[in-house]
Protein backbone atom coordinates (compact mmCIF):
# COMPACT_ATOMS: atom_id res chain seq x y z
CA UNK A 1 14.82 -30.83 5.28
CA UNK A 2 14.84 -29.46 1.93
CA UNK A 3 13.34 -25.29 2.10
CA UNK A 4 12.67 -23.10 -1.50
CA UNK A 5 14.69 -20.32 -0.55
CA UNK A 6 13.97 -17.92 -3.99
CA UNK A 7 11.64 -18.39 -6.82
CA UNK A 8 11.67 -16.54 -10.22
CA UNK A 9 7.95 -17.22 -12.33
CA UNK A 10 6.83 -15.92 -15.47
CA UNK A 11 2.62 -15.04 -14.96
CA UNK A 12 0.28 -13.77 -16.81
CA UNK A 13 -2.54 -11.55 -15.32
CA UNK A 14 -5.12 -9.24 -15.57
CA UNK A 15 -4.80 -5.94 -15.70
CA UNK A 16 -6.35 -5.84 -12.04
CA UNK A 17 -4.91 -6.23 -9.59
CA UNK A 18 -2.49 -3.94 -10.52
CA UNK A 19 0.73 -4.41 -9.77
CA UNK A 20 1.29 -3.39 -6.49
CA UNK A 21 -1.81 -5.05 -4.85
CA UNK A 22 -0.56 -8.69 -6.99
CA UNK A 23 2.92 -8.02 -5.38
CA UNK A 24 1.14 -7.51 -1.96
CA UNK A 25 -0.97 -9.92 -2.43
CA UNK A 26 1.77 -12.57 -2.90
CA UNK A 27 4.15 -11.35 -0.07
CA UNK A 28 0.85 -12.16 2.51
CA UNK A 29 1.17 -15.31 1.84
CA UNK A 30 4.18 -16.10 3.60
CA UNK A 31 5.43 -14.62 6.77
CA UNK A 32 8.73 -13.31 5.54
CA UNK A 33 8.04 -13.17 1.30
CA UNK A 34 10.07 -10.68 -0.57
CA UNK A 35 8.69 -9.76 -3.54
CA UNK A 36 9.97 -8.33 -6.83
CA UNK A 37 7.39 -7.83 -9.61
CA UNK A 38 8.69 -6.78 -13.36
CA UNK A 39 6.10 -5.62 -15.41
CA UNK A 40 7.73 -7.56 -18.62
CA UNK A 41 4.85 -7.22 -21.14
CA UNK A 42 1.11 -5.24 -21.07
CA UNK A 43 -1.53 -5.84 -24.05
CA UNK A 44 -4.96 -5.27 -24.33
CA UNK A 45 -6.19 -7.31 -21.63
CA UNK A 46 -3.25 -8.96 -19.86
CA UNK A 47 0.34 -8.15 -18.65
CA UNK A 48 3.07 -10.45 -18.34
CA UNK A 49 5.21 -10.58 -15.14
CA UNK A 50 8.54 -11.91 -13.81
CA UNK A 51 8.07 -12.14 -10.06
CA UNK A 52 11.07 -12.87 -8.44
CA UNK A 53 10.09 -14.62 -4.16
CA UNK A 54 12.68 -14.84 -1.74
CA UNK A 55 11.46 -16.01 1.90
CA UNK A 56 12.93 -18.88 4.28
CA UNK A 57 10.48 -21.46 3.23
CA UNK A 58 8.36 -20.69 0.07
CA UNK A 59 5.15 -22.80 0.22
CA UNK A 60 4.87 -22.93 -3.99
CA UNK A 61 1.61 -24.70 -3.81
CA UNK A 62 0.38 -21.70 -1.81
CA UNK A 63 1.88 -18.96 -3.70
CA UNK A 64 0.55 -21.06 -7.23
CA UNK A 65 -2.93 -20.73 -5.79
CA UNK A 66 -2.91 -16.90 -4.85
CA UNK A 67 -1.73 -16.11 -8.25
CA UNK A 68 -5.15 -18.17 -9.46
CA UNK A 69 -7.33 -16.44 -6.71
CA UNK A 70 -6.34 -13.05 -8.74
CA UNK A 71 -7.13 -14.44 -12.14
CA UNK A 72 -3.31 -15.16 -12.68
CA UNK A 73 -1.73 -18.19 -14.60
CA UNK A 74 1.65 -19.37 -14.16
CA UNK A 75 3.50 -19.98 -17.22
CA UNK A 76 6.95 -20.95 -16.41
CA UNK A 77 9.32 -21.37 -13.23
CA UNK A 78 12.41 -20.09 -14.71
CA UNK A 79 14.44 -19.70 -11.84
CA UNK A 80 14.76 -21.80 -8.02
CA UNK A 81 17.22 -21.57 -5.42
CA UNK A 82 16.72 -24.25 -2.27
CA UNK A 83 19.02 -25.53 0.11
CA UNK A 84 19.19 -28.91 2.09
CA UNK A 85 19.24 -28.46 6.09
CA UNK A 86 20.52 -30.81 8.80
CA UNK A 87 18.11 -30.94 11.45
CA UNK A 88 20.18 -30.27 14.41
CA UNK A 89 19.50 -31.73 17.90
């Protein structure tokens, strides 16, 4: 079995959420999500974000849609670290 173990994105967002409730926000989504949120870039209407996921098995489909549900976009994954598992019996 092959689990995302870290995740870096690049997102765009609103200005609400803020920061703190996206960040929280994302971490619900998985049982064990740590989340680090960089606040890379603010204009008028939108700030840009490096969000940086570590957890045991990221669900990226899940996390892709809970950045939507805010009024997020995901521009880029810049960064993935995942590791192959023997299933041992």
């Amino acid at each position: 079995m092959v689990s995302v173990k870290r995740l870096v994105l690049d997102v765009l967002k609103p200005h609400q959420p803020n920061a703190l409730e996206f960040s929280q926000a994302i971490a619900g989504v998985g049982d064990d999500y740590r989340v680090c949120l960089t606040v890379l870039e603010i204009d008028e209407n939108t700030e840009t974000l490096q969000l940086e996921i570590e957890g045991n098995s990221i669900n990226f489909e899940a996390i892709q849609s809970a950045i939507g549900n805010m009024g997020g976009s995901l521009h880029s994954i810049d960064e993935v670290e995942v590791l192959s598992e023997t299933d041992v019996d």
